[in-house]
Protein backbone atom coordinates (compact mmCIF):
# COMPACT_ATOMS: atom_id res chain seq x y z
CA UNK A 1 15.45 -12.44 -13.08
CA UNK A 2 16.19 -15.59 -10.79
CA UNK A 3 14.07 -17.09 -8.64
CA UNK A 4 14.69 -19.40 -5.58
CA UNK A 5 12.74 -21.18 -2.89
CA UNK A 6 12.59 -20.40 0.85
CA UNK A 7 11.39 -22.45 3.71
CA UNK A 8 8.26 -20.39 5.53
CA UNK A 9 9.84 -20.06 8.68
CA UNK A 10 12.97 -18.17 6.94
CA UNK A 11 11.39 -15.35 5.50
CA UNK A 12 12.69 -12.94 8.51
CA UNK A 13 15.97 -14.31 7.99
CA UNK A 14 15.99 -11.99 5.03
CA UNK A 15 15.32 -8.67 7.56
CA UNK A 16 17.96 -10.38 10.22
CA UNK A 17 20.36 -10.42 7.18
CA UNK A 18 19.89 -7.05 5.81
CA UNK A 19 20.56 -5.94 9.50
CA UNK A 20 24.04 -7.89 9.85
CA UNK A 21 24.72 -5.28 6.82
CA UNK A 22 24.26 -2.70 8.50
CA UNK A 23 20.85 -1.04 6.98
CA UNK A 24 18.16 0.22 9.41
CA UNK A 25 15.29 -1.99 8.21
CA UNK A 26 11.50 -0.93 8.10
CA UNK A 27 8.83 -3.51 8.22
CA UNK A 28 5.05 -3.79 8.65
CA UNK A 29 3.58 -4.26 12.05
CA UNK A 30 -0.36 -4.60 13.39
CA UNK A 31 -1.81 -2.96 15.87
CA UNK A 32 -5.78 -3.30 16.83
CA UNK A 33 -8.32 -3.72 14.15
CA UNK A 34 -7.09 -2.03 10.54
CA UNK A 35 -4.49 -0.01 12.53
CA UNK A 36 -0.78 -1.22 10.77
CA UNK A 37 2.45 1.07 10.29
CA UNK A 38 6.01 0.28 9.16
CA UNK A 39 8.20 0.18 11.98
CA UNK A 40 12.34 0.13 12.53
CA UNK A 41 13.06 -3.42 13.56
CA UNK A 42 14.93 -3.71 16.71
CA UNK A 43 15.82 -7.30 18.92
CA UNK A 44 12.71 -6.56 20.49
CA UNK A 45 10.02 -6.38 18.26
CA UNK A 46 11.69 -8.23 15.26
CA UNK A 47 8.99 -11.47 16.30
CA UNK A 48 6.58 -9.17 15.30
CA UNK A 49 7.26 -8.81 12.02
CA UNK A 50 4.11 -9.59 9.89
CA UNK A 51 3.95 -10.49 5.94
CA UNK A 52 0.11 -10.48 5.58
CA UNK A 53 -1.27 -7.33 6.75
CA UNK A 54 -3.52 -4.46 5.21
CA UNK A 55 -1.33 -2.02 3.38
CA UNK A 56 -0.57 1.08 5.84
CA UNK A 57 -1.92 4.19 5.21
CA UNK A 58 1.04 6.07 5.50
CA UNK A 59 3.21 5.37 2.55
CA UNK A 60 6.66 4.33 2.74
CA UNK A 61 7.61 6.01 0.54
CA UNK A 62 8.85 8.70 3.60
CA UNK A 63 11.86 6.83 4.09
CA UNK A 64 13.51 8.22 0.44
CA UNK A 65 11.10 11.84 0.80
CA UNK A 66 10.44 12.30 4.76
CA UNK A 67 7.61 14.45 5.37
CA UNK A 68 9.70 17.15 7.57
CA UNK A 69 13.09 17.17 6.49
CA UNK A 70 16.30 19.83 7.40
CA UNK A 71 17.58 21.21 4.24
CA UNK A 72 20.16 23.07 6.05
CA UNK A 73 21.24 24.80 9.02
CA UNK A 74 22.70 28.78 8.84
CA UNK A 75 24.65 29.99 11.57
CA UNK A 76 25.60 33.84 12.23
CA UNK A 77 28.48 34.19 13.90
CA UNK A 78 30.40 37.63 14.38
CA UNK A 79 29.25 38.58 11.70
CA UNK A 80 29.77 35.72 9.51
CA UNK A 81 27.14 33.76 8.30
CA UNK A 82 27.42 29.48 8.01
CA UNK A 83 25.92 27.56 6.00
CA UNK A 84 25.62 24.10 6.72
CA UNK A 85 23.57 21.14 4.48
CA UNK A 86 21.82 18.21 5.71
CA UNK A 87 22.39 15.05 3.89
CA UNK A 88 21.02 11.60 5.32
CA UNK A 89 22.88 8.56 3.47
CA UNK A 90 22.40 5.64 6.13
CA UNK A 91 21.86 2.52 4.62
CA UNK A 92 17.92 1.79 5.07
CA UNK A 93 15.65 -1.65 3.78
CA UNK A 94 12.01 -1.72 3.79
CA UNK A 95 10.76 -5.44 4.47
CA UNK A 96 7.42 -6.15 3.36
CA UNK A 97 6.84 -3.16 0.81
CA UNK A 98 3.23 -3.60 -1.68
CA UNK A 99 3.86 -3.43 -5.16
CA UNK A 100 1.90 -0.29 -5.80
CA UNK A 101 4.32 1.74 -3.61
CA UNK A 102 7.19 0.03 -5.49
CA UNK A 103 5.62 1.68 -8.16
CA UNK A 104 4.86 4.88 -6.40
CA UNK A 105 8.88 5.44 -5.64
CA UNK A 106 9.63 4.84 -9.17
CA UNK A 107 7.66 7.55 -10.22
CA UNK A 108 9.05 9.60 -7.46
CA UNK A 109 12.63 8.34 -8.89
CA UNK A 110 11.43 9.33 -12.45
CA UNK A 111 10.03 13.24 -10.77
CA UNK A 112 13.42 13.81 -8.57
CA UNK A 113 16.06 12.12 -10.81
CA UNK A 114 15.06 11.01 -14.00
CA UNK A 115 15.17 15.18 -15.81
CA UNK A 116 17.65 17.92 -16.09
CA UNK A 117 17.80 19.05 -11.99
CA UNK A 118 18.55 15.91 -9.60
CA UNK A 119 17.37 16.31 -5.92
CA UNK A 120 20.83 15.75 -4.09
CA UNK A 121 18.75 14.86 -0.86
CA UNK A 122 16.07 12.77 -2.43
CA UNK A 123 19.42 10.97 -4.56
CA UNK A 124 21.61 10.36 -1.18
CA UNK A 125 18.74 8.46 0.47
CA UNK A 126 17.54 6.25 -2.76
CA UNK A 127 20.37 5.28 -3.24
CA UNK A 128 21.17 3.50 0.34
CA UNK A 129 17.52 2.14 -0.33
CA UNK A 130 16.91 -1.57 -0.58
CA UNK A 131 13.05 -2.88 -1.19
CA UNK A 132 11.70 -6.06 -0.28
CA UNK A 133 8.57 -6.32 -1.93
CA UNK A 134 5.86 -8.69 -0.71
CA UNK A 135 3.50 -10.22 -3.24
CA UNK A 136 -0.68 -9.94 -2.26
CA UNK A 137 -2.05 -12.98 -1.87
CA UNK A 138 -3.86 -12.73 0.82
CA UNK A 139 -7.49 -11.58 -0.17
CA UNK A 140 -8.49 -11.94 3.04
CA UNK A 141 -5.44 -9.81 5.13
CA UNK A 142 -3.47 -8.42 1.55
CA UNK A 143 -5.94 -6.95 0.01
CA UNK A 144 -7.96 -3.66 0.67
CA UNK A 145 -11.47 -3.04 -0.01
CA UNK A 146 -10.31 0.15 -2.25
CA UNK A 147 -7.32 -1.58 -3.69
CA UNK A 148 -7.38 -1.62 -7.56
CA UNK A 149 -3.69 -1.49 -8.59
CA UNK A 150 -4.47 -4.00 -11.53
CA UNK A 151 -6.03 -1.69 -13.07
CA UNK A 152 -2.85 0.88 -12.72
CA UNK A 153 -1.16 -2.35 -13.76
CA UNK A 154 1.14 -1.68 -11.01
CA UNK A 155 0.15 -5.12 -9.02
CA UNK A 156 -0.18 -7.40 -7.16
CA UNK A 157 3.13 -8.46 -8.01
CA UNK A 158 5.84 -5.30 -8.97
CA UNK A 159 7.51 -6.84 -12.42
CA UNK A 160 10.48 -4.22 -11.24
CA UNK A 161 12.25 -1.69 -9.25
CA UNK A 162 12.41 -3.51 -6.35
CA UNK A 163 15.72 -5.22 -4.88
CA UNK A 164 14.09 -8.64 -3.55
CA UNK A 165 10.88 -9.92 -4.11
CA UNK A 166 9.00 -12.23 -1.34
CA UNK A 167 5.57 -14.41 -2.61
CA UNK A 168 3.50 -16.51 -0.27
CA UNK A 169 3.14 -19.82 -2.24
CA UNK A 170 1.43 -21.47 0.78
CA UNK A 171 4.14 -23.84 1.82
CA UNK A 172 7.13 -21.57 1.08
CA UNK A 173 8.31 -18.76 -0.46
CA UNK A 174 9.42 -18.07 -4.09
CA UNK A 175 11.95 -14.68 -3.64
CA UNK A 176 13.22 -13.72 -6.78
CA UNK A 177 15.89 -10.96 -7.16
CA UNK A 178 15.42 -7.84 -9.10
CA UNK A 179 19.06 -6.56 -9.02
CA UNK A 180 22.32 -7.46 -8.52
CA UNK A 181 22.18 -6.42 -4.52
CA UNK A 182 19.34 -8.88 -4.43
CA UNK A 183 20.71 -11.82 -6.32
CA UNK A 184 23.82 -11.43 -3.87
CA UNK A 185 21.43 -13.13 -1.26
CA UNK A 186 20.97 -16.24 -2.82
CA UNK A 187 24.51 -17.37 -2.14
CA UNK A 188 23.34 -18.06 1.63
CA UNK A 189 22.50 -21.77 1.74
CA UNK A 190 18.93 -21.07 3.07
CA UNK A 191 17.78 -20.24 -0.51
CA UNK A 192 17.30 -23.47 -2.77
CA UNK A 193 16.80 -23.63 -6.46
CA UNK A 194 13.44 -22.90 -7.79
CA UNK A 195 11.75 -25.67 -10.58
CA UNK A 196 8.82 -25.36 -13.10
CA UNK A 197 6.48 -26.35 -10.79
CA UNK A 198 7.05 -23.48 -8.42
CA UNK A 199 6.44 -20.52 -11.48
CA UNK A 200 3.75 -22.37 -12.66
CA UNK A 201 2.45 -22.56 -8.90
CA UNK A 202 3.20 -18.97 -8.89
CA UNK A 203 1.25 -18.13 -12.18
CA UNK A 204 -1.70 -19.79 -10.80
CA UNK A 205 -1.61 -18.31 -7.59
CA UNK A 206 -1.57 -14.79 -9.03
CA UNK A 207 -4.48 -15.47 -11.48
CA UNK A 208 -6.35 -16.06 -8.78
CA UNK A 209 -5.34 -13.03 -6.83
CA UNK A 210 -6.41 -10.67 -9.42
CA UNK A 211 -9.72 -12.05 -9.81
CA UNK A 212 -10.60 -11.02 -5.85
CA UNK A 213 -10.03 -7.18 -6.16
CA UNK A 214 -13.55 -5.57 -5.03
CA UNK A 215 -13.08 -1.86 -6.89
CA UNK A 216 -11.96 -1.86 -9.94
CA UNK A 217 -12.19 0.41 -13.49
CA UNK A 218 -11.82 -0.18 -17.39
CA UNK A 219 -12.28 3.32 -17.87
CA UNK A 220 -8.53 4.75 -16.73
CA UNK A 221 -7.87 5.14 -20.60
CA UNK A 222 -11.15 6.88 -21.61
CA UNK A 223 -10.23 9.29 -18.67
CA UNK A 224 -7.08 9.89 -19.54
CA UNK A 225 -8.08 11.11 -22.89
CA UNK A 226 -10.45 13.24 -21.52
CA UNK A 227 -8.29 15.30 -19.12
CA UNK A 228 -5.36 15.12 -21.57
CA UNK A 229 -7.63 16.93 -24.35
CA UNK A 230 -9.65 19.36 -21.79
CA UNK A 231 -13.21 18.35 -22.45
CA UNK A 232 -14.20 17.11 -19.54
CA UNK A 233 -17.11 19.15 -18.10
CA UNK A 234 -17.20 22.01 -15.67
CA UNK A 235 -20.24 21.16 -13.71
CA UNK A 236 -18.15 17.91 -13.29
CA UNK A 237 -15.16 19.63 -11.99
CA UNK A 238 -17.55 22.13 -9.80
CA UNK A 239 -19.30 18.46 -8.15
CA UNK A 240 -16.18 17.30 -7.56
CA UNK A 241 -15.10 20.21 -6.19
CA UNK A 242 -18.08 20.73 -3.91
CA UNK A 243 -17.72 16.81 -2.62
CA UNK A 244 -14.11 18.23 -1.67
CA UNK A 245 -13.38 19.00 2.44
CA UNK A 246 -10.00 20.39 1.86
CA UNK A 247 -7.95 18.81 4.71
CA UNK A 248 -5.25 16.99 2.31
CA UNK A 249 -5.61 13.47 2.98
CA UNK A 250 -5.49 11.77 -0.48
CA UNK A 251 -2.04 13.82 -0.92
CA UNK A 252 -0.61 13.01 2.33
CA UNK A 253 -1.46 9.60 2.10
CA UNK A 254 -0.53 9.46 -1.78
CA UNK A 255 2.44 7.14 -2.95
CA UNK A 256 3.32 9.07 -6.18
CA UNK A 257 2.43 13.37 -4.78
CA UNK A 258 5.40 14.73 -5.07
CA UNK A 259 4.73 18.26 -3.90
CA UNK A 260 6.81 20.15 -1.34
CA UNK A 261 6.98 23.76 0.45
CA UNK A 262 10.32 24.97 1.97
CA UNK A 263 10.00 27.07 5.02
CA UNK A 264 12.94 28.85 7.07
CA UNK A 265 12.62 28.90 10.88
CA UNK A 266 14.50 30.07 14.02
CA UNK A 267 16.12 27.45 16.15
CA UNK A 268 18.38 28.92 18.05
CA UNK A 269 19.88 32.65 18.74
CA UNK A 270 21.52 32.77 15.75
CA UNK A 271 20.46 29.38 14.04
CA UNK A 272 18.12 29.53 11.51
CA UNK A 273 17.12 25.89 9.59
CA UNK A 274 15.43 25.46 6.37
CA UNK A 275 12.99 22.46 5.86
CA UNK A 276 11.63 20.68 3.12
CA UNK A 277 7.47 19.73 4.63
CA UNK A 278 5.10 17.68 2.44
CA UNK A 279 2.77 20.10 0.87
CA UNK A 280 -0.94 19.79 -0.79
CA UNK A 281 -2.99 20.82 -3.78
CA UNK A 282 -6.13 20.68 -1.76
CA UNK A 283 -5.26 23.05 0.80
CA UNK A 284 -6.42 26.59 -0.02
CA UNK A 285 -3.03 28.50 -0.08
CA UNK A 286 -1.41 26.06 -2.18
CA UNK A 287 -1.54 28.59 -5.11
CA UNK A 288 -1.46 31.42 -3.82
CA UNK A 289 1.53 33.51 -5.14
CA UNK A 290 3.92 36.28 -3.00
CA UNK A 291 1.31 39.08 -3.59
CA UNK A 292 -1.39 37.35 -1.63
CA UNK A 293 -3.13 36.66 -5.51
CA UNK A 294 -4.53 33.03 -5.57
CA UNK A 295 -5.02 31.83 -9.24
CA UNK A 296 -7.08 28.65 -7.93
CA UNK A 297 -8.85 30.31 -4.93
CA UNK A 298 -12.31 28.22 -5.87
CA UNK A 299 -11.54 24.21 -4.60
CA UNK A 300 -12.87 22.92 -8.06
CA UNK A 301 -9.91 24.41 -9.62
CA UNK A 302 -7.25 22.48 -7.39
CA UNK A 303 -9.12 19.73 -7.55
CA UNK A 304 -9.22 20.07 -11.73
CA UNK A 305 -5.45 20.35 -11.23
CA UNK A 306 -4.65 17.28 -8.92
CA UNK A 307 -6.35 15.22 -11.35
CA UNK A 308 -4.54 16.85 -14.74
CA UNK A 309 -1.55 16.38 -12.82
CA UNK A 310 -2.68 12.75 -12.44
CA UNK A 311 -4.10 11.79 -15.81
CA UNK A 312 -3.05 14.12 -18.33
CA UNK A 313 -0.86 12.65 -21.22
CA UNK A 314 1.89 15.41 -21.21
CA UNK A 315 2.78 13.92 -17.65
CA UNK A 316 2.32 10.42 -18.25
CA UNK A 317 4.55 10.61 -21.09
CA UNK A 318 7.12 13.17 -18.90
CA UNK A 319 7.55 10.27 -15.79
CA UNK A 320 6.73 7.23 -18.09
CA UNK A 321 4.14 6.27 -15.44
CA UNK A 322 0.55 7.80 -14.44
CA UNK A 323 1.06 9.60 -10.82
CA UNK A 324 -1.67 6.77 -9.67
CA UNK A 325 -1.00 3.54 -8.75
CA UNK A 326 -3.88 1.92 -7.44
CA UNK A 327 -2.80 1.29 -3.67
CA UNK A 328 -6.84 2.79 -2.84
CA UNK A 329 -5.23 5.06 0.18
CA UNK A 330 -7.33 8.43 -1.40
CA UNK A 331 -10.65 6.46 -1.45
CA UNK A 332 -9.78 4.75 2.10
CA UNK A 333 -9.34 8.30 3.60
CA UNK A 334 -11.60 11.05 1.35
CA UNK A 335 -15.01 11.89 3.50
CA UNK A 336 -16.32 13.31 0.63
CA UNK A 337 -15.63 10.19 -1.54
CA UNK A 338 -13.50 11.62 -4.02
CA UNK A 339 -10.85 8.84 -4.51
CA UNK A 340 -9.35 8.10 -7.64
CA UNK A 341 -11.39 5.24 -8.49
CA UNK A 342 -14.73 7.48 -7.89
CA UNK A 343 -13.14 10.50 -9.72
CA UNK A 344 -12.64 8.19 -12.86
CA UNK A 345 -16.24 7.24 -12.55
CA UNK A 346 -17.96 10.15 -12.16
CA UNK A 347 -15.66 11.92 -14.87
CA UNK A 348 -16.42 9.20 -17.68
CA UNK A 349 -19.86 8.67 -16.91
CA UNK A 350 -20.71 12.52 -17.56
CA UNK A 351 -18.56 12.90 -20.46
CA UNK A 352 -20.48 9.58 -22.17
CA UNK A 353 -23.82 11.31 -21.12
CA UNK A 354 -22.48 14.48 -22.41
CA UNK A 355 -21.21 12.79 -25.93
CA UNK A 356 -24.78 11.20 -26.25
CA UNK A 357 -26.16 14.28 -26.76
CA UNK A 358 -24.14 16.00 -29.59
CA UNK A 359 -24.95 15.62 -33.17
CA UNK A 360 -23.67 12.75 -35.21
């Protein structure tokens, strides 16, 4: 990959440039307190633009899977009947992008593309995609009090998949390309040659980083292995379970769910559209099949799913990457304090109690 250096006050020259090609560009803005969103950029708000901000809650990754979207639109006419698809293929950025939901569009890129059936919606809009991933190093603004992507190894700095990559070194910025759309930016003047000193500077900075994450867990592996093989406990399954409220949360908020409903609905005498809507293992009728039978009625069995789907080997191995990675969003948003990182807990701890007591 190459590397160059840019002056502090350029960095939004990157969003003005992306915009002189024509791509709608998303960045982070912040409201009051913890409130902060990704935004289209216009003249007007542009100055607002921030690069050190706590991570949004509601992943970007809507702007490749949108959380409504019109499949297609059937018209009956005199007795004929239309069909008409949907595709959106405008050229969209997003400025200011975490590496954890870098990582969490990958593994929706390895889910929609990477096997035998490609999503032709989900492939039209990834493809007019260009990330600008931004670096934590704020542990102050950057970084979450439930972030714990090191130990998803998916952070704080992505190490791919992303287009452009922007890191605070204090003075300036080290922006290093990660494909060839990227590296065509560093023939504008504004972006100087990077030395020695500036990776080390870099290697430093981001040993440092890692050492400030507040939640964080050795035991992803151990928990793996568990759910892969089946022996984690019932009663653990059934507390989980019980903890659970059922409104959705982690999954809406969830960089890496991939789940989906499609629904047909009247728009119009005559019109009928189909949409794609966000969908989630939590809610009650998420199993429930065309008779009305629900094989998961009891909320410790979808949560016992959600997690299999998480952990378990045979998907790992499937999407080369664990549907986790570690942006904190489920444990920011879970009342009943269910999160990933308290889920991995509360599954190893009672499978190492449980271990203790059989036989040698």
């Amino acid at each position: 990959m190459k590397a160059r250096i840019l002056e502090h006050g350029d960095v939004l020259k990157i969003v003005d440039l992306l915009r002189e090609q024509g791509h709608e560009v998303f960045a982070p803005f912040a409201g009051r307190g913890r409130d902060t969103w990704f935004d289209l950029v216009t003249d007007e708000n542009r100055g607002r633009v921030q690069v050190h901000l706590p991570n949004p809650y509601y992943p970007p990754k809507r702007f490749v899977l949108p959380h409504i979207e019109r499949l297609m639109k059937v018209r009956k006419s005199n007795g004929d009947i239309q069909i008409e698809p949907t595709y959106r293929d405008r050229k969209r950025a997003i400025f200011g992008i975490r590496s954890c939901d870098v990582a969490g569009i990958w593994h929706l890129d390895r889910f929609y593309l990477g096997r035998d059936f490609r999503d032709l919606y989900y492939e039209k809009r990834r493809k007019n995609l260009f990330l600008v991933n931004v670096v934590c190093t704020d542990p102050e603004r950057d970084i979450g009090e439930e972030c714990f992507c090191p130990c998803a190894d998916t952070g704080p700095a992505a190490r791919e998949n992303f287009d452009l990559q922007v890191m605070d070194l204090g003075d300036e910025f080290m922006v290093v390309a990660g494909s060839p759309a990227g590296e065509a930016f560093f023939a504008n003047p504004m972006f100087k040659q990077a030395t020695e000193a500036h990776v080390e500077k870099r290697r430093a900075i981001l040993g440092e980083v890692r050492k400030r994450f507040k939640t964080t867990t050795s035991w992803f592996p151990a928990t793996v292995r568990y759910v892969s093989q089946g022996t984690i406990l019932d009663k653990t399954w059934e507390e989980i379970g019980s903890r659970c409220l059922e409104c959705g949360g982690c999954t809406y908020v969830c960089p890496a769910c991939t789940c989906f409903t499609v629904s047909d609905r009247q728009i119009g005498p005559g019109e009928i559209e189909r949409v794609r809507i966000w969908d989630a293992c939590a809610l009650s009728g998420f199993t429930r099949m065309a008779g009305g039978h629900n094989p998961r009625r009891a909320v410790h069995d979808r949560r016992n799913r959600r997690f299999f789907r998480k952990l378990a080997h045979y998907f790992i191995q499937r999407e080369l990457s664990m549907a986790c990675v570690g942006c904190g969003r489920c444990a920011a948003v879970c009342h009943g304090d269910i999160g990933m990182p308290s889920v991995v807990e509360m599954i190893r701890r009672a499978t190492a109690e449980n271990d203790k007591l059989q036989p040698v």
